[in-house]
Structures are given as structure tokens and as C-alpha cells.
Protein backbone atom coordinates (compact mmCIF):
# COMPACT_ATOMS: atom_id res chain seq x y z
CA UNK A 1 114.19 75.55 -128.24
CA UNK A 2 111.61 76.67 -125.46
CA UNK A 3 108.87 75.06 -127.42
CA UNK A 4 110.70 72.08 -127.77
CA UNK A 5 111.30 72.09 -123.95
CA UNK A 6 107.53 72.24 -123.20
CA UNK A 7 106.61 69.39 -125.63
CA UNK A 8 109.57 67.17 -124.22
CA UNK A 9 107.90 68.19 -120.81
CA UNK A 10 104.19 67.80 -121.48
CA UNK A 11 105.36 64.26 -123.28
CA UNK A 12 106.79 63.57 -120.02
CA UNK A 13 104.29 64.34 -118.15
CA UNK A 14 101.91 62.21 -119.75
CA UNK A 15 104.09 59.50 -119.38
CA UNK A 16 104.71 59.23 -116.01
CA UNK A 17 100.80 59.79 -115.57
CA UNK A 18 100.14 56.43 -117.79
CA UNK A 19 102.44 54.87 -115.39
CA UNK A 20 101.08 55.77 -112.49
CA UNK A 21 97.24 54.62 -114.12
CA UNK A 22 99.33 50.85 -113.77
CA UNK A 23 99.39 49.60 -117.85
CA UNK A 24 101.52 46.65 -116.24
CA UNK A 25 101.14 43.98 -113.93
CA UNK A 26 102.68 40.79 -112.90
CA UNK A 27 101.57 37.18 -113.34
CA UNK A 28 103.17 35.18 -110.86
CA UNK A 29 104.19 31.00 -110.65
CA UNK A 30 101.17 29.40 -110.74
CA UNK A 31 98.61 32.32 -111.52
CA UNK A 32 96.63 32.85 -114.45
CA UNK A 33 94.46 35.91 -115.20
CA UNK A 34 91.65 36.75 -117.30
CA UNK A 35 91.37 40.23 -118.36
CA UNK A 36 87.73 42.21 -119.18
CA UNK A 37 87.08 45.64 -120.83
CA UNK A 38 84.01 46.79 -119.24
CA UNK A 39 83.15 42.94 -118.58
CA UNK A 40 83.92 41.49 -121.78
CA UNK A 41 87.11 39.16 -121.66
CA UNK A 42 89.25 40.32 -123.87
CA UNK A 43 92.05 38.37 -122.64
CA UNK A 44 93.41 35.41 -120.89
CA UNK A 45 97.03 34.58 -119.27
CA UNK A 46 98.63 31.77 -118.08
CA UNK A 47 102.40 32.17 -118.59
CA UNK A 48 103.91 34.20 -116.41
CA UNK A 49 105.93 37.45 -116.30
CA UNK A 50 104.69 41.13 -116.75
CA UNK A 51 102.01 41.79 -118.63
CA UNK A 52 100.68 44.84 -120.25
CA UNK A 53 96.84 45.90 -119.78
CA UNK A 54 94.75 49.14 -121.32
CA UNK A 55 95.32 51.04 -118.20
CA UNK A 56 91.71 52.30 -116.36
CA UNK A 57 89.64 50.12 -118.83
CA UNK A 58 90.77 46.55 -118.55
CA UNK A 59 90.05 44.55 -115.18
CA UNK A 60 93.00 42.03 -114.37
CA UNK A 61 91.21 38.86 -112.74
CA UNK A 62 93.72 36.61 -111.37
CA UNK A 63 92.99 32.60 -110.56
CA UNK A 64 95.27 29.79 -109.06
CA UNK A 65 96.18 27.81 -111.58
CA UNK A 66 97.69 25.37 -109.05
CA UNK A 67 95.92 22.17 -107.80
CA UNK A 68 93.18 23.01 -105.15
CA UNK A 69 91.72 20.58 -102.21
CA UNK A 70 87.75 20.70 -102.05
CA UNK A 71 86.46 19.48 -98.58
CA UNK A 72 83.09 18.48 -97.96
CA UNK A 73 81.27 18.12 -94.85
CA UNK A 74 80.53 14.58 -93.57
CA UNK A 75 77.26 13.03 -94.57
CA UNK A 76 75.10 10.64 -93.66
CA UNK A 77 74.05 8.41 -95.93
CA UNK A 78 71.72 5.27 -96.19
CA UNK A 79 73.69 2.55 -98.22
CA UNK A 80 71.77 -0.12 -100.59
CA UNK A 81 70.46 -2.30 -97.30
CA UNK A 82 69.18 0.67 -95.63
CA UNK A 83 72.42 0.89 -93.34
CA UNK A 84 73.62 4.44 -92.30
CA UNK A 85 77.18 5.51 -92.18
CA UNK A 86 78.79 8.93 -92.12
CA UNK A 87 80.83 9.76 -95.55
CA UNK A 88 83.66 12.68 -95.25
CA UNK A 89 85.03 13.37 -98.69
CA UNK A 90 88.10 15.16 -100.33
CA UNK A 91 88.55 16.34 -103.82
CA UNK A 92 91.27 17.60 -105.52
CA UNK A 93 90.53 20.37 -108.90
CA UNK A 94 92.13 22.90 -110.97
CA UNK A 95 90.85 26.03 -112.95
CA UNK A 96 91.23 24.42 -116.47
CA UNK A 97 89.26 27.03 -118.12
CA UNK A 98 89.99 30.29 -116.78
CA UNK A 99 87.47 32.10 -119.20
CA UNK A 100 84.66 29.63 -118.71
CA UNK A 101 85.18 29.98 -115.14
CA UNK A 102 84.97 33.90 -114.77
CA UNK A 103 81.92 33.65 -117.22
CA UNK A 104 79.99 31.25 -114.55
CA UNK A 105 81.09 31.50 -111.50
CA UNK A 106 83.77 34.12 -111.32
CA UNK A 107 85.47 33.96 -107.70
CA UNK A 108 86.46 30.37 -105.67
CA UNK A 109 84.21 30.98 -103.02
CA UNK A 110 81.23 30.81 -105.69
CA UNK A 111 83.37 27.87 -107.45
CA UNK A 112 83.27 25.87 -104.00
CA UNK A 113 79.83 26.40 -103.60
CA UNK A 114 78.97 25.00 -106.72
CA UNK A 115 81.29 22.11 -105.77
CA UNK A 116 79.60 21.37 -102.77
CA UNK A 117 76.10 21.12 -104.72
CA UNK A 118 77.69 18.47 -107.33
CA UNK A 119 79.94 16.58 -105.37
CA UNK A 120 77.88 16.23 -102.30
CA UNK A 121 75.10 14.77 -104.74
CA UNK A 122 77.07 13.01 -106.39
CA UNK A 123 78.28 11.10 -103.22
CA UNK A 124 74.95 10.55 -101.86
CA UNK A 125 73.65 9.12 -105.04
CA UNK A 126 77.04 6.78 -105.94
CA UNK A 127 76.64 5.71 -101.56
CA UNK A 128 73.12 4.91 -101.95
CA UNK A 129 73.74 2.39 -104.97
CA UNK A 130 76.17 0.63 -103.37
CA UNK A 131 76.31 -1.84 -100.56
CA UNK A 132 78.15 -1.35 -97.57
CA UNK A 133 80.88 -3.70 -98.27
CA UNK A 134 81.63 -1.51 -101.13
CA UNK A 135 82.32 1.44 -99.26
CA UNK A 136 84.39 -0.01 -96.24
CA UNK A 137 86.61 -2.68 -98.27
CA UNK A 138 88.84 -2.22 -101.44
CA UNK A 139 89.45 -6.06 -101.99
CA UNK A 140 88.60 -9.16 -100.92
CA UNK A 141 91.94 -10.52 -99.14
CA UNK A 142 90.17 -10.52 -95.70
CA UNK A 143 89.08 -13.90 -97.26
CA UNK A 144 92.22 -15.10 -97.99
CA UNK A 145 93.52 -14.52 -94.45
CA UNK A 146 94.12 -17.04 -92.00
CA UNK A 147 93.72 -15.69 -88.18
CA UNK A 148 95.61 -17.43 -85.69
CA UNK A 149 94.41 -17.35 -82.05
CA UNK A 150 97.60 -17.00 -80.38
CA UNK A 151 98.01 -19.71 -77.63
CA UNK A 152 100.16 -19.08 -74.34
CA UNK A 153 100.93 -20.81 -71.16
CA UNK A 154 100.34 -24.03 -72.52
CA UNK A 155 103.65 -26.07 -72.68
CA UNK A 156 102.21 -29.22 -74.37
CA UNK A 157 102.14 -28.82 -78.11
CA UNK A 158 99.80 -31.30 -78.87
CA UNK A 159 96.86 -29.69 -76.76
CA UNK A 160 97.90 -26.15 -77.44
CA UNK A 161 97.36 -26.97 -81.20
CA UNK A 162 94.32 -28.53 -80.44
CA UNK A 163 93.23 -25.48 -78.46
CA UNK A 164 93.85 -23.70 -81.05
CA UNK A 165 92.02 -25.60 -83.57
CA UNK A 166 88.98 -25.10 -81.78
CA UNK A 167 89.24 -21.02 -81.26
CA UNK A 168 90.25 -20.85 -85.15
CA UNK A 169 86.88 -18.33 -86.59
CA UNK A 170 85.84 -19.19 -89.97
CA UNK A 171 84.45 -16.15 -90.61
CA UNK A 172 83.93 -15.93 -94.64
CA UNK A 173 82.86 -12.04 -95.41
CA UNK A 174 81.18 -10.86 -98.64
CA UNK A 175 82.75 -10.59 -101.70
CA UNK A 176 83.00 -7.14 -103.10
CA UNK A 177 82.89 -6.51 -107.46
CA UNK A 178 83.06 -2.73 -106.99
CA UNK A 179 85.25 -1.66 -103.69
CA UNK A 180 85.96 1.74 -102.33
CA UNK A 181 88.10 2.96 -105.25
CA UNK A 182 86.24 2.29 -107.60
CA UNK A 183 82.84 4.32 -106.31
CA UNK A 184 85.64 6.95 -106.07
CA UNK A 185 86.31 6.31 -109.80
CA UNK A 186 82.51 6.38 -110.21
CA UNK A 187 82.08 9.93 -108.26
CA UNK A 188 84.56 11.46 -109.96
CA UNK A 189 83.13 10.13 -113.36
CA UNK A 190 79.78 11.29 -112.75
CA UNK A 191 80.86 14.65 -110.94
CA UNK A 192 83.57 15.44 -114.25
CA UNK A 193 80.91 16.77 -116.57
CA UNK A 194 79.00 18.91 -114.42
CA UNK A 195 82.35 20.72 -112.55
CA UNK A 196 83.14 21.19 -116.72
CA UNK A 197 80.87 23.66 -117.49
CA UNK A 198 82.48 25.89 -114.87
CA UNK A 199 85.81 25.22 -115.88
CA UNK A 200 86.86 23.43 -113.73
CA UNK A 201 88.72 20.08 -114.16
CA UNK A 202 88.18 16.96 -111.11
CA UNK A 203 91.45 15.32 -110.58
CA UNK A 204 90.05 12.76 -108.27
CA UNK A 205 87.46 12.79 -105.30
CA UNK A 206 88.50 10.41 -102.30
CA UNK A 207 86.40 9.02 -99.88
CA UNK A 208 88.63 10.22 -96.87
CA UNK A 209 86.63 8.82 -93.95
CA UNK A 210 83.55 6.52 -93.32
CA UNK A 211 82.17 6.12 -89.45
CA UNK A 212 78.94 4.04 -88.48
CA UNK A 213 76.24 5.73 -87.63
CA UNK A 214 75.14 4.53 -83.57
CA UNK A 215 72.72 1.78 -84.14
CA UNK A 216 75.15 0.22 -87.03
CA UNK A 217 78.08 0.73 -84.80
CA UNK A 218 75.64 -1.64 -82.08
CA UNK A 219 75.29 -4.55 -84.28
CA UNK A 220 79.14 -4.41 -85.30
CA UNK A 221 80.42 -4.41 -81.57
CA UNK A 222 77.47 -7.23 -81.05
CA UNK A 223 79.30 -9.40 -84.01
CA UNK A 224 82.54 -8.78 -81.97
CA UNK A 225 81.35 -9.63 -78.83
CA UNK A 226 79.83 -12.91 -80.46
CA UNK A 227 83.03 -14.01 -81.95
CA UNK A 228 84.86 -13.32 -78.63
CA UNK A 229 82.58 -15.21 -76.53
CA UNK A 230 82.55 -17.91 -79.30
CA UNK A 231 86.70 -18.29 -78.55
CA UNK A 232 86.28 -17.67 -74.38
CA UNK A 233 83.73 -20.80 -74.54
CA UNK A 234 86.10 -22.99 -76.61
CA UNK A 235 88.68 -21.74 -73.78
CA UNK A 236 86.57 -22.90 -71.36
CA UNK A 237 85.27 -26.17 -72.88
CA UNK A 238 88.86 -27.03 -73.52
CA UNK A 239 89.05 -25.87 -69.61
CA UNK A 240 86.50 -28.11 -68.24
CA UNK A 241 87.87 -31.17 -70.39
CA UNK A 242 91.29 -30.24 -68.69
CA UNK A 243 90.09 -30.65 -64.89
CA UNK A 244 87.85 -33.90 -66.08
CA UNK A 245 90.87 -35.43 -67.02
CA UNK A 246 92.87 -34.23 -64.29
CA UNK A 247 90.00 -34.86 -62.10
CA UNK A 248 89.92 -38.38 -63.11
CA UNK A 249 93.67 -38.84 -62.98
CA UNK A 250 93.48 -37.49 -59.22
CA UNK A 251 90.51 -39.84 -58.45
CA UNK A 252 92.25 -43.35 -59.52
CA UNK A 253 95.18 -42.41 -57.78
CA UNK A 254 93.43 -41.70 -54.81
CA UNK A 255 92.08 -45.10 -55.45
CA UNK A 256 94.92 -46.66 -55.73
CA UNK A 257 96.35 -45.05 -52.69
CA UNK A 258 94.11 -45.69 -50.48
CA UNK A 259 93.22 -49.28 -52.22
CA UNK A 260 97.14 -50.27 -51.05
CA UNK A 261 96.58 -48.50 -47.73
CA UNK A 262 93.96 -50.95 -47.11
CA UNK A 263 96.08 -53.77 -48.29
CA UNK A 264 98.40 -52.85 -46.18
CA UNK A 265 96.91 -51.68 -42.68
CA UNK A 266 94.85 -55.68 -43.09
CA UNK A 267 97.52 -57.29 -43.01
CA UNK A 268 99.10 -55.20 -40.45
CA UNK A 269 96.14 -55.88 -38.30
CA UNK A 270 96.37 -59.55 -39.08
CA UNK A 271 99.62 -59.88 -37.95
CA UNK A 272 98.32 -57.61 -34.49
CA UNK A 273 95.61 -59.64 -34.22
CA UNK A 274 97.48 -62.93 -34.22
CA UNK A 275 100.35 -61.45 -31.63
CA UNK A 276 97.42 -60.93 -29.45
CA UNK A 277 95.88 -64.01 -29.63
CA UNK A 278 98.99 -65.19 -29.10
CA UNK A 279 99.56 -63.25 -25.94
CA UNK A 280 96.14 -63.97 -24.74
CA UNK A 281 96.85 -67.91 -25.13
CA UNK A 282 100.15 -67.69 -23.28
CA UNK A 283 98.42 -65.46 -20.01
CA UNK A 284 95.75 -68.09 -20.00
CA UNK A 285 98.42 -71.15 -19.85
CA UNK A 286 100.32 -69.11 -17.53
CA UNK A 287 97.08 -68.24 -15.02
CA UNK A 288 94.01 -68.94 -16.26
CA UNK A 289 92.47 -67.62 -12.96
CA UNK A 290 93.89 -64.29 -13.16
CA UNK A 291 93.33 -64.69 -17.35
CA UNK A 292 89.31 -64.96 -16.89
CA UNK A 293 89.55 -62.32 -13.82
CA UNK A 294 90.52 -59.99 -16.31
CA UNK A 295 88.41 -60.67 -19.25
CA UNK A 296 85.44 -60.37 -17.07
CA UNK A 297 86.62 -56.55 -15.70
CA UNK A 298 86.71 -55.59 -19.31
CA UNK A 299 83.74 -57.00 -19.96
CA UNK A 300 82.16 -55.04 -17.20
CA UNK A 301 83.85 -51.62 -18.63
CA UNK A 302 82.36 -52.36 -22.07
CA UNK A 303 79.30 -53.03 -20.83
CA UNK A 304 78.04 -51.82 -17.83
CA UNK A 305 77.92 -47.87 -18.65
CA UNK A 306 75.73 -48.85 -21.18
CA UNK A 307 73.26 -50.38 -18.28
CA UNK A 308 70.64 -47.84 -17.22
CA UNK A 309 69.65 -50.55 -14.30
CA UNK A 310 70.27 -53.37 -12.88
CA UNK A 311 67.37 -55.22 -11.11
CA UNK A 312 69.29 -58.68 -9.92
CA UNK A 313 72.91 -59.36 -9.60
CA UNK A 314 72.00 -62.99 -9.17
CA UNK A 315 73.18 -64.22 -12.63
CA UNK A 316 77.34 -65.50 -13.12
CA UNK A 317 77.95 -62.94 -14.91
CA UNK A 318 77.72 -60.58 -11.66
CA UNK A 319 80.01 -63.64 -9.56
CA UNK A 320 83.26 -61.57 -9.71
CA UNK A 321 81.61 -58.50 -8.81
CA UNK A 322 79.42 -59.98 -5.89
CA UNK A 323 82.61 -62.07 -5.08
CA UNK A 324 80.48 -65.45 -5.11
């Protein structure tokens, strides 16, 4: 019975020490594991649940086996015409081989590393094939699209749509055979092999960002500026025709004003003209003494301040004033 005892006891002992050298471990959701006696895999998970490993000898190496982002740093990259933009690219990848991918690069850290090498050339080569067209548009509907200039403050209809005719931009932009998703498609095509022998599997690589470098971003806002001028100068040709025509308008009335003012203050001063006359008859009928007194006093006020001297008063025109 005592003998029995101490086997039951050293048994136990035993046991809790293999228990306590962890022979188990878990795999969680969306873990997978590749497990190495003395760096030789002898094993790999990818279910989960609790798994059993030679306890002290086996290594338990666990990966993600959930979707991972790769980001690269933004390049800059000449494009087919020589012009420089920056590139920022995303990719998305999974551990697909989880034995291949211990065997060759063994941690994610190393794994991004070798990411960056492939992916980074492989943007920089696809980039420099391509126009840049290619890498800013994904169709060509900016050719299909008709840009209104919108027209305010203009009540008449028939001069707004002219003014509008003549700020409309016909503006017809390159046509593009490859577009932005598909040197995506061709990144990710060239890239695939390469991230393989790692095991690792490319879902997709994006292009998440492109920005002009300075002197491109120049000769864009230059283009803009053009266009915009080209609409403010239709504004103000359509301006200038506006105040020749009102211009004109405003002249012939004034014309036509002033040509019926004339009219009209003639005959007024016909009429004047003929009441004094009149007048001027009657007072000579009535006096013709006093009538030529008087014309000769305003003769003398008309004219005499305009005499500097007079040598001789002995002319009739002086007879009134010398009382002769």
C-alpha cells in the first residue's frame, strides 16, 4: 500500500511538472502558428483552439492570419514626359504561407521590410512607364462634360446666353487607355510573384495619394490662371460692347434732345424777334425823335467802352452827345 502511495505520488509529481513545462497553448481567432523543434518546422496551425506542443523542445511561432495594411512612404517619381509627382501608396496582404514565411523572413517587421523593397520598386518602375494622365485620371468622362459658366445679374436672356456662349472653355484633355486602376492592377501583378516567395499573398496595392511636385504644380495653376483670364476677357469684351451700345443709345438721344431744343428755342426766338420788331416799329410811329434818341445811347454803350480814344467828336455820330 505504501509503495503504491509513493508511485501514485511520484506519478503525480511528474505530472504537474509537465504542466507547468506548458505542453499546451492556445491559437486564437485569426492566428496561425508554426511550430519548430530545434528550428525545424515540424508543424503548422491555422484552426484554432488549444493545441498540444513537445513541451521545452518545440518553439510555438504565432502569425496574423488576418488581412494586414502595408504603407509606404511617398515617392517621387518622374512619369513618362519627365514630369515629377509625389506617389503615397497602400497595400493590403496576408500570411498565406505560414511555413514559407518563417523559413524567409520569420517576423513582420522583416516581412515589411521586404515589402517596402518590392513594392516601392515596383511603383517607381509601373510610374515611370506611364504618362501622367494615367496616374491622375481613371476615365475619360472629363471629356464628356459640359461646363457651364454660371451667369448672374443679367436679366435679359438673350445676352446672358450669349455671354455665356462666349465664356463656354472647350477644353478637350487626353485620352487615357490605361487609368489609375489599372497601373494598380499592374503593381500588384508585377509585385504578386516576388511577395510569393515569402509567403505572403498581395490582395491589392492602391495608389492612395498623388501631389505635384513645385515646378509641375506652377504650370498647372498657370493653365488655371489662363483659362480664368480667358472667361474675365470675354466678361469684359461682352462689357465694353455693353457701354458701346449704351454709349451710342445715350449719344442719339442726346442728339435728339438737344436737336428739338434747337427747334424749339428758333422758333421761340423768331417769334421774340418779331414782337420786338414789332415794338420797335410802333415807338418809332409813336416818336421817332425820342425812337432814334434812344438807339443812338445804346449804340454809344455798345460801343464806346470798346474806344481806347477818341481824337474828334466832329462826326454825326457824336451829334447827340455834343448836343449839335
Amino acid at each position: 500500500m505504501k509503495k503504491t502511495l509513493i508511485v501514485l505520488g511520484v506519478v503525480l509529481a511528474l505530472l504537474v511538472v509537465f504542466l507547468m513545462l506548458g505542453p499546451f497553448y492556445i491559437l486564437g481567432e485569426g492566428e496561425q502558428a508554426v511550430v519548430t523543434r530545434f528550428g525545424k518546422i515540424v508543424k503548422v496551425e491555422t484552426q484554432p483552439g488549444l493545441k498540444y506542443k513537445m513541451p521545452v523542445v518545440d518553439t510555438v511561432n504565432k502569425y496574423s492570419s488576418k488581412i494586414l495594411s502595408w504603407d509606404g512612404d511617398a515617392q517621387r517619381i518622374p512619369t513618362k514626359e519627365n514630369q515629377f509627382i509625389y506617389v503615397d501608396p497602400t497595400s493590403r496582404w496576408v500570411i498565406s504561407d505560414p511555413a514559407k514565411f518563417y523559413e524567409t523572413v520569420k517576423t513582420v517587421d522583416v516581412a515589411e521590410l521586404r515589402l517596402d523593397d518590392i513594392l516601392d520598386s515596383t511603383i517607381r518602375t509601373v510610374i515611370s512607364e506611364n504618362y501622367l494622365n494615367e496616374a491622375v485620371r481613371n476615365s475619360n468622362r472629363i471629356n464628356e462634360m459640359n461646363v457651364v459658366e454660371e451667369v448672374s445679374n443679367i436679366e435679359d436672356l438673350e445676352a446672358a446666353e450669349k455671354l455665356r456662349n462666349l465664356t463656354v472653355s472647350d477644353v478637350q484633355q487626353e485620352s487615357i487607355k490605361v487609368g489609375r486602376q489599372g497601373l494598380s492592377d499592374r503593381m500588384l501583378q508585377l509585385a504578386s510573384p516576388y511577395t510569393a516567395e515569402y509567403g505572403i499573398t498581395l490582395i491589392d496595392v492602391i495608389i492612395r495619394q498623388i501631389r505635384y511636385s513645385d515646378d509641375l504644380t506652377e504650370s498647372v495653376y498657370q493653365r488655371m490662371i489662363k483659362e480664368r483670364n480667358q472667361i474675365a476677357e470675354a466678361y469684359r469684351s461682352y462689357g465694353r460692347g455693353q457701354l458701346a451700345q449704351w454709349e451710342g443709345k445715350t449719344s442719339s438721344e442726346q442728339k435728339s434732345i438737344l436737336s428739338e431744343a434747337y427747334a424749339s428755342a428758333e422758333q421761340i426766338k423768331g417769334v421774340a424777334d418779331a414782337e420786338a420788331t414789332r415794338i420797335y416799329a410802333d415807338a418809332y410811329e409813336s416818336d421817332p425823335d425820342f425812337f432814334e434818341l434812344w438807339r443812338t445811347l445804346e449804340s454809344y454803350r455798345t460801343t464806346l467802352p470798346s474806344m481806347d480814344k477818341v481824337l474828334s467828336t466832329d462826326i454825326p455820330y457824336f451829334d447827340v452827345m455834343v448836343g449839335k
